[in-house]
Protein backbone atom coordinates (compact mmCIF):
# COMPACT_ATOMS: atom_id res chain seq x y z
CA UNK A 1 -2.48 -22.47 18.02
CA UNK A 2 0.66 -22.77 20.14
CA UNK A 3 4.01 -21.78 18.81
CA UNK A 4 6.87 -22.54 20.83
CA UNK A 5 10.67 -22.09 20.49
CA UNK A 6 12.68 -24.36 22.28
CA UNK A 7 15.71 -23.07 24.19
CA UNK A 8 18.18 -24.94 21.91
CA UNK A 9 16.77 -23.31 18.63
CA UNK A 10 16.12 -20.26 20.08
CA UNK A 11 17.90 -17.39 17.78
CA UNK A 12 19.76 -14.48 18.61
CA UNK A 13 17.61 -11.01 18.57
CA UNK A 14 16.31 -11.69 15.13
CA UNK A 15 16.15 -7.75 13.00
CA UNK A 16 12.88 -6.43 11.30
CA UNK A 17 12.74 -3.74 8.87
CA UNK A 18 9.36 -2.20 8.35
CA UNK A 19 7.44 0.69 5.79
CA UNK A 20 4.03 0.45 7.63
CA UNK A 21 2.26 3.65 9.04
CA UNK A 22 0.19 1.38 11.91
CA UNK A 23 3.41 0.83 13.67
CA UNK A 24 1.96 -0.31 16.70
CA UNK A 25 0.74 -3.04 15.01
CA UNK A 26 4.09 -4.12 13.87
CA UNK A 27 5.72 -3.91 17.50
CA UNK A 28 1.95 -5.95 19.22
CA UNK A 29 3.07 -8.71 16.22
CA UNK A 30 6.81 -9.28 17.66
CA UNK A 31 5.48 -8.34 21.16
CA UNK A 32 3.13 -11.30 20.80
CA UNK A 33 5.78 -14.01 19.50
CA UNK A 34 8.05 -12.80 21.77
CA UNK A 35 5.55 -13.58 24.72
CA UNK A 36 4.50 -17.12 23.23
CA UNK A 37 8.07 -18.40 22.22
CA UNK A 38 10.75 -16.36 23.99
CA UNK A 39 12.39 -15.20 20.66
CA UNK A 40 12.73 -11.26 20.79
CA UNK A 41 12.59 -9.21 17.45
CA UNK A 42 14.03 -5.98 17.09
CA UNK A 43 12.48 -3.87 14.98
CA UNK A 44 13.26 -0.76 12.52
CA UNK A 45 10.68 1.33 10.83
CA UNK A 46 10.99 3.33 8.03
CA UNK A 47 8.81 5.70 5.65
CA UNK A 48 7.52 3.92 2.67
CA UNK A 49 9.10 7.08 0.44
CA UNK A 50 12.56 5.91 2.35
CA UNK A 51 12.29 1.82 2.72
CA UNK A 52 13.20 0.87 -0.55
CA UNK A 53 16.33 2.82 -0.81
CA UNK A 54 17.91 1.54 2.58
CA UNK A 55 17.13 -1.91 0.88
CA UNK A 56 18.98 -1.12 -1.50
CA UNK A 57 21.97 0.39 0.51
CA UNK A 58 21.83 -2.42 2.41
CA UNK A 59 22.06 -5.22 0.08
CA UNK A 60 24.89 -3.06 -1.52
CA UNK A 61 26.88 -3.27 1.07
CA UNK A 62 25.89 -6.68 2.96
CA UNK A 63 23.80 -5.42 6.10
CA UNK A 64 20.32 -6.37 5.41
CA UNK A 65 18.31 -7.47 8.13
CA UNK A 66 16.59 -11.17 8.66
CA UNK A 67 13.14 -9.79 7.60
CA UNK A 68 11.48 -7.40 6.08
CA UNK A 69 7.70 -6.22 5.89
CA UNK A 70 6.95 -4.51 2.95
CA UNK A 71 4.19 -3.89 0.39
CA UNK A 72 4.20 -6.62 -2.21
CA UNK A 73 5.73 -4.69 -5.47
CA UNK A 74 8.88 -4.43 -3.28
CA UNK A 75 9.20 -8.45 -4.09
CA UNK A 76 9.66 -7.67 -7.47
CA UNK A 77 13.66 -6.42 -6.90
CA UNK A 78 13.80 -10.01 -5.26
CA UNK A 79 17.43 -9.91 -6.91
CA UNK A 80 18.53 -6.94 -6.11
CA UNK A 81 17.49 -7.01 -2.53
CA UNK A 82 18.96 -10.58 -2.19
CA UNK A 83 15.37 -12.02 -0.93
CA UNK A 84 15.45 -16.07 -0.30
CA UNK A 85 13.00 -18.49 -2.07
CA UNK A 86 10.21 -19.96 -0.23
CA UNK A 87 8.43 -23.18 -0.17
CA UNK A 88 5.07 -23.17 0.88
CA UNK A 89 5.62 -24.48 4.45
CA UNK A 90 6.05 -21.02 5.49
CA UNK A 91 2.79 -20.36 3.69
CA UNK A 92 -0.62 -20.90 5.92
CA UNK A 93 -2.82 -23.39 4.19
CA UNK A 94 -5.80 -20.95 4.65
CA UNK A 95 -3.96 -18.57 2.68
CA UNK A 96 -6.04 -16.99 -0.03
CA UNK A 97 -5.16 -17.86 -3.79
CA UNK A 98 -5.03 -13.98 -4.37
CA UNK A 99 -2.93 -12.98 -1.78
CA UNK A 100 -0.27 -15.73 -2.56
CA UNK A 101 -0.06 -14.68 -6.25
CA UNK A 102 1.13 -11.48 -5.11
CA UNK A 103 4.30 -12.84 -3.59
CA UNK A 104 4.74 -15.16 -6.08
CA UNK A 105 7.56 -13.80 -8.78
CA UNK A 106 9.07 -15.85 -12.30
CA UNK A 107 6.94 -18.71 -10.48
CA UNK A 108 8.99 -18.50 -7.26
CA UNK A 109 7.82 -17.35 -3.83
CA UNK A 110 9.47 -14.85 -2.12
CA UNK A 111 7.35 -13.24 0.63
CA UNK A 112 4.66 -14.23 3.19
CA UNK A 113 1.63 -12.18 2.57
CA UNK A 114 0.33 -11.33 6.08
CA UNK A 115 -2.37 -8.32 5.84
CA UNK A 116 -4.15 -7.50 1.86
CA UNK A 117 -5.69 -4.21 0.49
CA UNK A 118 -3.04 -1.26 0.92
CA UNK A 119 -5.63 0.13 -0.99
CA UNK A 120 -6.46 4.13 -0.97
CA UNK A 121 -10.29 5.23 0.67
CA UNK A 122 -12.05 8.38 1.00
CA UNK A 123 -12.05 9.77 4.93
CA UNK A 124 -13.87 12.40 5.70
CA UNK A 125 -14.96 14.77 9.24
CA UNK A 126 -18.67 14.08 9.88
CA UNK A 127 -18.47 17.52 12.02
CA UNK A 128 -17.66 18.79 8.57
CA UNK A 129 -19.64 17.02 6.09
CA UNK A 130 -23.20 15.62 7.01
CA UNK A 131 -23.45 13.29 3.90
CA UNK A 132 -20.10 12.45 2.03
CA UNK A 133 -19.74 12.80 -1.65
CA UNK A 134 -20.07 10.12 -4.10
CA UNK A 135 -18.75 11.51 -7.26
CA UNK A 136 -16.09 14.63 -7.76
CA UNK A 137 -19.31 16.96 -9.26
CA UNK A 138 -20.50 16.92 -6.15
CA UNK A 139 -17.22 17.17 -4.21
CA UNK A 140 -16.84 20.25 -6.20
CA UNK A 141 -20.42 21.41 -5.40
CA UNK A 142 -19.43 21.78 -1.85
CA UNK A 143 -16.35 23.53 -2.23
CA UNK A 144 -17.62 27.37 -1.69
CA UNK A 145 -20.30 25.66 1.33
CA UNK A 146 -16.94 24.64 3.16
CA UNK A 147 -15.16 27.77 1.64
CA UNK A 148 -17.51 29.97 3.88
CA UNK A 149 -16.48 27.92 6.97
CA UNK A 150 -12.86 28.32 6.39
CA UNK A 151 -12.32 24.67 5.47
CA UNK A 152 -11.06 23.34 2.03
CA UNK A 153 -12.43 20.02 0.59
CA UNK A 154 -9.56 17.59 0.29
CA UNK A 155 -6.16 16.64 0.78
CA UNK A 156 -4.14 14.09 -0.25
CA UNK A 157 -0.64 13.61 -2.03
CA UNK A 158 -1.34 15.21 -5.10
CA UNK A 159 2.49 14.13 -6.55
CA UNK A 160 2.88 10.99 -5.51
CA UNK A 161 1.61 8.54 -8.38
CA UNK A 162 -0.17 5.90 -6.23
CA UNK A 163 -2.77 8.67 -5.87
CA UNK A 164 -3.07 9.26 -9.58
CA UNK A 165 -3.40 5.24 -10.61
CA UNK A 166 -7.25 4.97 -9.24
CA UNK A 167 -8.21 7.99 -11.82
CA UNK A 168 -6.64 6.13 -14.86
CA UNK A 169 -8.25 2.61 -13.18
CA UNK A 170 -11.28 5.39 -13.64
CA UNK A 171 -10.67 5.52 -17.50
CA UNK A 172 -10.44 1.68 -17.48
CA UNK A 173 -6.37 1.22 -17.88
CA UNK A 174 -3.61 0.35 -15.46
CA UNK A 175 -0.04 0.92 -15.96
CA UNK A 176 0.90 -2.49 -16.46
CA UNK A 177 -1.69 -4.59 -18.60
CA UNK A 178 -0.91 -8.63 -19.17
CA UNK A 179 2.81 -8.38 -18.24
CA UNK A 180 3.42 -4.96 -20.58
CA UNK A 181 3.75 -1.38 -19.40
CA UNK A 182 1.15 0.56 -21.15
CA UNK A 183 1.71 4.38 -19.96
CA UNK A 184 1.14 6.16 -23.36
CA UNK A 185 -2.52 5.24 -23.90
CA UNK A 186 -5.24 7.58 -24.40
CA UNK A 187 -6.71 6.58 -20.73
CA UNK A 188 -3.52 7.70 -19.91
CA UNK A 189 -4.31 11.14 -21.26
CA UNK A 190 -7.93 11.02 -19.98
CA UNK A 191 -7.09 10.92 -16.72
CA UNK A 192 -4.11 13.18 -16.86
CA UNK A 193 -6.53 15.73 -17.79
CA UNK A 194 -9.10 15.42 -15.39
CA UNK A 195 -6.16 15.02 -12.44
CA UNK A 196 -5.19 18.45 -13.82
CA UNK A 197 -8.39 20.14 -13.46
CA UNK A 198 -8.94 19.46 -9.67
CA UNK A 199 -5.88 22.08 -9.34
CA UNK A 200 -6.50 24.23 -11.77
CA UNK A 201 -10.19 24.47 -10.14
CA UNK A 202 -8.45 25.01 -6.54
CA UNK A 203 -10.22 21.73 -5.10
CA UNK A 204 -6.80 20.25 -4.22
CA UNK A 205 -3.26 22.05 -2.96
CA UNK A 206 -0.77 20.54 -4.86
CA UNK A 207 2.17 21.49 -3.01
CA UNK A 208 0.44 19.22 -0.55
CA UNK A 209 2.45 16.28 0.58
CA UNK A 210 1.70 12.94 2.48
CA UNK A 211 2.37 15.04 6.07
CA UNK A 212 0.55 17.80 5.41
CA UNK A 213 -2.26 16.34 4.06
CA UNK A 214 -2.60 13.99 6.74
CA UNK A 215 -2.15 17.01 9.48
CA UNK A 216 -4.39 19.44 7.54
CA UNK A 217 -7.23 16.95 7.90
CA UNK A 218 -6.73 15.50 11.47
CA UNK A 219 -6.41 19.68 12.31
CA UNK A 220 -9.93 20.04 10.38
CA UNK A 221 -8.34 22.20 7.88
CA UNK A 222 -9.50 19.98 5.27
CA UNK A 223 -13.25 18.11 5.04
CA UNK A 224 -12.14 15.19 3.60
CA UNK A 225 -8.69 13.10 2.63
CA UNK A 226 -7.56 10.28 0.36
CA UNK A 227 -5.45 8.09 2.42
CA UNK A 228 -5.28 4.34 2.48
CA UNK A 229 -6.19 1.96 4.60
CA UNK A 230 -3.09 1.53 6.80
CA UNK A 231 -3.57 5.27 8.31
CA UNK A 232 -7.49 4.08 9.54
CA UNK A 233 -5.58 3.34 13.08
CA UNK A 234 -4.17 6.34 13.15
CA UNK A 235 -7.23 8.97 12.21
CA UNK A 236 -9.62 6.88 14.29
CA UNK A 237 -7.16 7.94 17.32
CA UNK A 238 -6.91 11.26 16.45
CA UNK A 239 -11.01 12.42 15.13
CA UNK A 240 -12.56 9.62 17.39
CA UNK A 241 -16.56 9.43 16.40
CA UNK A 242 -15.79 12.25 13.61
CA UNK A 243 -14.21 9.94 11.25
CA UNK A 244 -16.15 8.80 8.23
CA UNK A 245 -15.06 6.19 5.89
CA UNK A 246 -16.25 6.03 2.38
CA UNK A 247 -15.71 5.13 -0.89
CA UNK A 248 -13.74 7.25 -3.15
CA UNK A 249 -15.38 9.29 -5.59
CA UNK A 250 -16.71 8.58 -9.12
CA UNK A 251 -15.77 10.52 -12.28
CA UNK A 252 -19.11 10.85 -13.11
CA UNK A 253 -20.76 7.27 -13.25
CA UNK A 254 -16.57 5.91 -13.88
CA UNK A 255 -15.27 4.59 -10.13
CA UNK A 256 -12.40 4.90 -9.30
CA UNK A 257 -10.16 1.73 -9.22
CA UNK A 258 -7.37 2.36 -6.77
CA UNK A 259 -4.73 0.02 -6.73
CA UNK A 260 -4.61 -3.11 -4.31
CA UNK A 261 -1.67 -5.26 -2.56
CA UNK A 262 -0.29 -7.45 0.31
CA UNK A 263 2.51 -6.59 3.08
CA UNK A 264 4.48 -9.33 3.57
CA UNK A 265 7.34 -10.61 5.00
CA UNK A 266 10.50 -11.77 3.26
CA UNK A 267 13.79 -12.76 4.22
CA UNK A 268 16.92 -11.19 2.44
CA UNK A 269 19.49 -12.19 4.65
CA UNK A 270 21.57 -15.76 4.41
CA UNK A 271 19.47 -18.45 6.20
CA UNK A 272 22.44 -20.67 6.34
CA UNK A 273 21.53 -21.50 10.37
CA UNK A 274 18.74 -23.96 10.06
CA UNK A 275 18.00 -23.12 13.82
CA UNK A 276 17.30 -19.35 12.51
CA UNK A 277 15.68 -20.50 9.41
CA UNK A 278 12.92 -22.64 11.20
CA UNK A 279 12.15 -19.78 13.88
CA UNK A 280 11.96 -17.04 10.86
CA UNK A 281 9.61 -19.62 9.33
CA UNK A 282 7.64 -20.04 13.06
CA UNK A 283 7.42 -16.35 12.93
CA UNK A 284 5.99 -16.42 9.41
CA UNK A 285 3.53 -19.00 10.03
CA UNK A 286 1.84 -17.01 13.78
CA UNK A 287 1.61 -14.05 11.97
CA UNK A 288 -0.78 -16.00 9.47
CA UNK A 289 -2.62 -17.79 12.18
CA UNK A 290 -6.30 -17.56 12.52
CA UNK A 291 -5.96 -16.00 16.01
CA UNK A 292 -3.80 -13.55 15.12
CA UNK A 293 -5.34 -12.80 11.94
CA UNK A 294 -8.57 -11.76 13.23
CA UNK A 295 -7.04 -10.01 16.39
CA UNK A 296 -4.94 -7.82 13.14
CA UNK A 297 -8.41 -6.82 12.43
CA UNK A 298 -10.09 -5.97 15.06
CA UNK A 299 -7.27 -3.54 16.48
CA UNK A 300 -6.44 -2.26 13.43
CA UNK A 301 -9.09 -2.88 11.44
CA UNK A 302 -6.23 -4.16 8.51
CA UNK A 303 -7.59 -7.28 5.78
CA UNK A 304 -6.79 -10.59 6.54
CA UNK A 305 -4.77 -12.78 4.20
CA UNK A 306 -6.60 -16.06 6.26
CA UNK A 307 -9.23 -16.61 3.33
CA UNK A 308 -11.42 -18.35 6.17
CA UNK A 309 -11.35 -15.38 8.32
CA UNK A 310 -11.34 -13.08 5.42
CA UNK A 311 -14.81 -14.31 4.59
CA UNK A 312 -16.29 -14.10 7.67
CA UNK A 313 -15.75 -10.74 8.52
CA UNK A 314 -16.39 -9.70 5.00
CA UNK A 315 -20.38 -11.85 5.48
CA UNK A 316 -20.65 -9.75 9.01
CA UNK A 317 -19.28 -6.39 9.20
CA UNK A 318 -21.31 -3.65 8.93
CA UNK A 319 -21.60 0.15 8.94
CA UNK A 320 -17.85 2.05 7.91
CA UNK A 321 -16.23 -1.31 8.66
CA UNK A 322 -18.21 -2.53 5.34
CA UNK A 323 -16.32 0.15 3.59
CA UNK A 324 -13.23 -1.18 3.40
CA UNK A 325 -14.43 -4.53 1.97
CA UNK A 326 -16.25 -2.70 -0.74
CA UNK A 327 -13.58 -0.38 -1.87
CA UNK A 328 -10.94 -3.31 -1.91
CA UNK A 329 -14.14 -4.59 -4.53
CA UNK A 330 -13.43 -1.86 -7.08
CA UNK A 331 -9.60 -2.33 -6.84
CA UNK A 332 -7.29 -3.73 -9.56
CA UNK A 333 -4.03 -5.39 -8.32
CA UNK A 334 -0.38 -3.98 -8.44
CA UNK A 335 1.44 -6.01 -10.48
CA UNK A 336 5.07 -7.42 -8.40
CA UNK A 337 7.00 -7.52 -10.93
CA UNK A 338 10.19 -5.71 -11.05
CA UNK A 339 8.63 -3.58 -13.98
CA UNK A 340 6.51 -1.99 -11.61
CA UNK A 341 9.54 -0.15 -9.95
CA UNK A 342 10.57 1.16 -12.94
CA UNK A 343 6.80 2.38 -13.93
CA UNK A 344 6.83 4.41 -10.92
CA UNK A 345 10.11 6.39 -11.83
CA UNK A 346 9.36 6.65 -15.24
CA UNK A 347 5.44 7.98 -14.34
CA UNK A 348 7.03 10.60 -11.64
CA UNK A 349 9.80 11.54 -14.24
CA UNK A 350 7.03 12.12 -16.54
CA UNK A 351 4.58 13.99 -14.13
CA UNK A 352 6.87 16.61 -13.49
CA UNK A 353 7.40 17.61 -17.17
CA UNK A 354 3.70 17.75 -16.75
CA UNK A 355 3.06 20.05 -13.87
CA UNK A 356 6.26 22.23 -14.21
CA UNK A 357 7.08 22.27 -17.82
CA UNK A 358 3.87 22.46 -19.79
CA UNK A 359 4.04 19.16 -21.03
CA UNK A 360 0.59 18.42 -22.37
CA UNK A 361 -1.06 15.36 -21.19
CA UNK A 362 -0.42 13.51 -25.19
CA UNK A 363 3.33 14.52 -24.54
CA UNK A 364 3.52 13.13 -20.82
CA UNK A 365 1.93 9.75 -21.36
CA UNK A 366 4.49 9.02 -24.19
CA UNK A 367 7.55 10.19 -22.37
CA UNK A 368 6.23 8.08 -19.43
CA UNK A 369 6.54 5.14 -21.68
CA UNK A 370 9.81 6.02 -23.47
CA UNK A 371 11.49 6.44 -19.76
CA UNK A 372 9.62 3.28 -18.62
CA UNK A 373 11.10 1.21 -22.24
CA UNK A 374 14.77 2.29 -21.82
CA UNK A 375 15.10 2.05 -17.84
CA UNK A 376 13.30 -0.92 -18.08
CA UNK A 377 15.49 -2.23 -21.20
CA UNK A 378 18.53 -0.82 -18.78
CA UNK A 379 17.71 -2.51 -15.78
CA UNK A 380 17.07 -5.97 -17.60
CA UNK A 381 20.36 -5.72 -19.53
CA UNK A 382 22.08 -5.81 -16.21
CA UNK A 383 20.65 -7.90 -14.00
């Protein structure tokens, strides 16, 4: 498919603001326009932990870029972050039904899902580990084998509550069921338990943050990591043949149901130029293509939203590639509503009255839920 921008609509630079870790594969996408059509995007990446809060800042005080590429719950502040309305002409018609829902907010559209999963995986160092482990019994099992060679078992970021939503997925409950926020549930306590006892049992460091984590297991400091699928690019650079891909561990025959979303683009500055609106929309639609869909995948092995090309590749990979496919299987979806930004606050609030206060897992599920009603009740009130 040929895009082209003639010289009389071609924009000025047109600004991107970006939270992905494969950030190569953010500056081959604008490299690649830029090549076809002539139109050159600048771009600005940020840490995911950061993103949201220069978003903010920046709709504040009027200085928000053209686009933005974010994970889907990030839609959800669609006021707040001053994000334009969509028709579906900036919307591939091969677009999968599932990936479109995730943009779509109060029955508008207000993003362009271009790559799906975001999902969290199990990586591990096949010089470390010969066969990995299936469930956390026998994760734990190897954890005095490893011990002997000076390696711990796993890393990943213990605080961060995106790594504690696939053990309550585990226990068969999600923090947002059919619209509601449901944090003080007895799944909720279930899996606040068991999260617990992979410190207390020493088979996790829990002053252990996204960096480390990541550095402890490219150094081989750690035999295996939790880590989604956006830092694959990344670790396959760094352990080369060594790096093993599985599924992440059962809680004894429970799996773990991590949580599951798009990146997409949306557009929070003023389109009042129609010339700028149509190339932002050009932009939207090659990123979608079928070409550069399956070229997404095959350098950085990241899901298609291109249902057509999503099947294909799902009906033909094999070996670790297969491995991403069947993880995003087990998966429930993050909700985009703007509720889900005020789950996360109230859930970290809430975590660290668990972990430095002696909360007890009964008390930190319901103060999750009493922070998540007010703010919640808060924010609503004054939007």
């Amino acid at each position: 498919m040929l895009f082209v921008v003639s010289a009389a609509s071609k924009s000025a630079d047109i600004e991107l603001w970006h939270a992905h870790q494969a950030q190569d594969f953010v500056v081959h996408l604008a490299k690649q326009f830029e090549a076809e059509t002539g139109q050159r995007i600048r771009i600005s990446a940020y840490k995911t932990s950061r993103v949201k809060a220069e978003l903010l800042l920046g709709a504040k005080n009027n200085v928000l870029p053209d686009m933005i590429f974010v994970p889907s719950d990030f839609l959800g502040l669609y006021h707040e972050l001053k994000l334009n309305r969509l028709n579906d002409s900036w919307l591939d018609p091969a677009i999968s039904a599932n990936a479109k829902d995730t943009a779509v907010i109060d029955g508008n559209l207000y993003g362009v899902p271009v790559i799906q999963g975001n999902h969290l995986m199990l990586y591990y160092n096949k010089s470390l580990v010969a066969k990995p482990a299936t469930s956390w019994h026998q994760l734990l099992k190897q954890q005095d084998a490893l011990a002997a060679k000076g390696v711990r078992t796993i890393g990943w970021n213990y605080n961060e509550m995106f790594w504690f939503v696939p053990f309550l997925g585990a226990y068969g409950s999600t923090p947002i069921t059919d619209g509601k926020v449901t944090l003080n549930t007895p799944q909720m306590v279930s899996a606040l338990r068991f999260y617990q006892s992979l410190s207390n049992r020493g088979l996790i460091d829990p002053g252990c943050d996204y960096n480390c984590a990541q550095k402890d297991f490219v150094d081989g400091a750690t035999a295996y990591a939790i880590n989604g699928d956006w830092a694959y690019a990344d670790l396959k650079a760094e352990l080369g043949d060594d790096l093993g891909l599985a599924v992440l561990p059962a809680i004894d025959d429970k799996p773990l149901r991590p949580f599951s979303s798009t990146f997409t683009l949306a557009f929070p500055r003023v389109m009042g130029d129609s010339k700028r609106q149509e190339t932002l929309r050009l932009f939207a639609r090659f990123v979608q293509s079928e070409l550069i869909q399956r070229q997404t995948y095959q350098s950085y092995q990241l899901l298609p939203t291109n249902s057509a090309v999503f099947a294909a590749l799902r009906d033909s990979v094999s070996g670790q590639q297969r491995v991403l496919f069947q993880q995003l299987a087990t998966t429930n979806p993050m909700p985009s509503e703007a509720s889900m930004a005020i789950v996360w606050q109230a859930m970290a609030v809430a975590y660290q009255r668990f972990i430095n206060k002696g909360y007890t897992p009964e008390q930190t599920a319901q103060y999750m839920q009493q922070v998540a009603d007010r703010e919640l009740a808060r924010f609503m009130a004054g939007r």
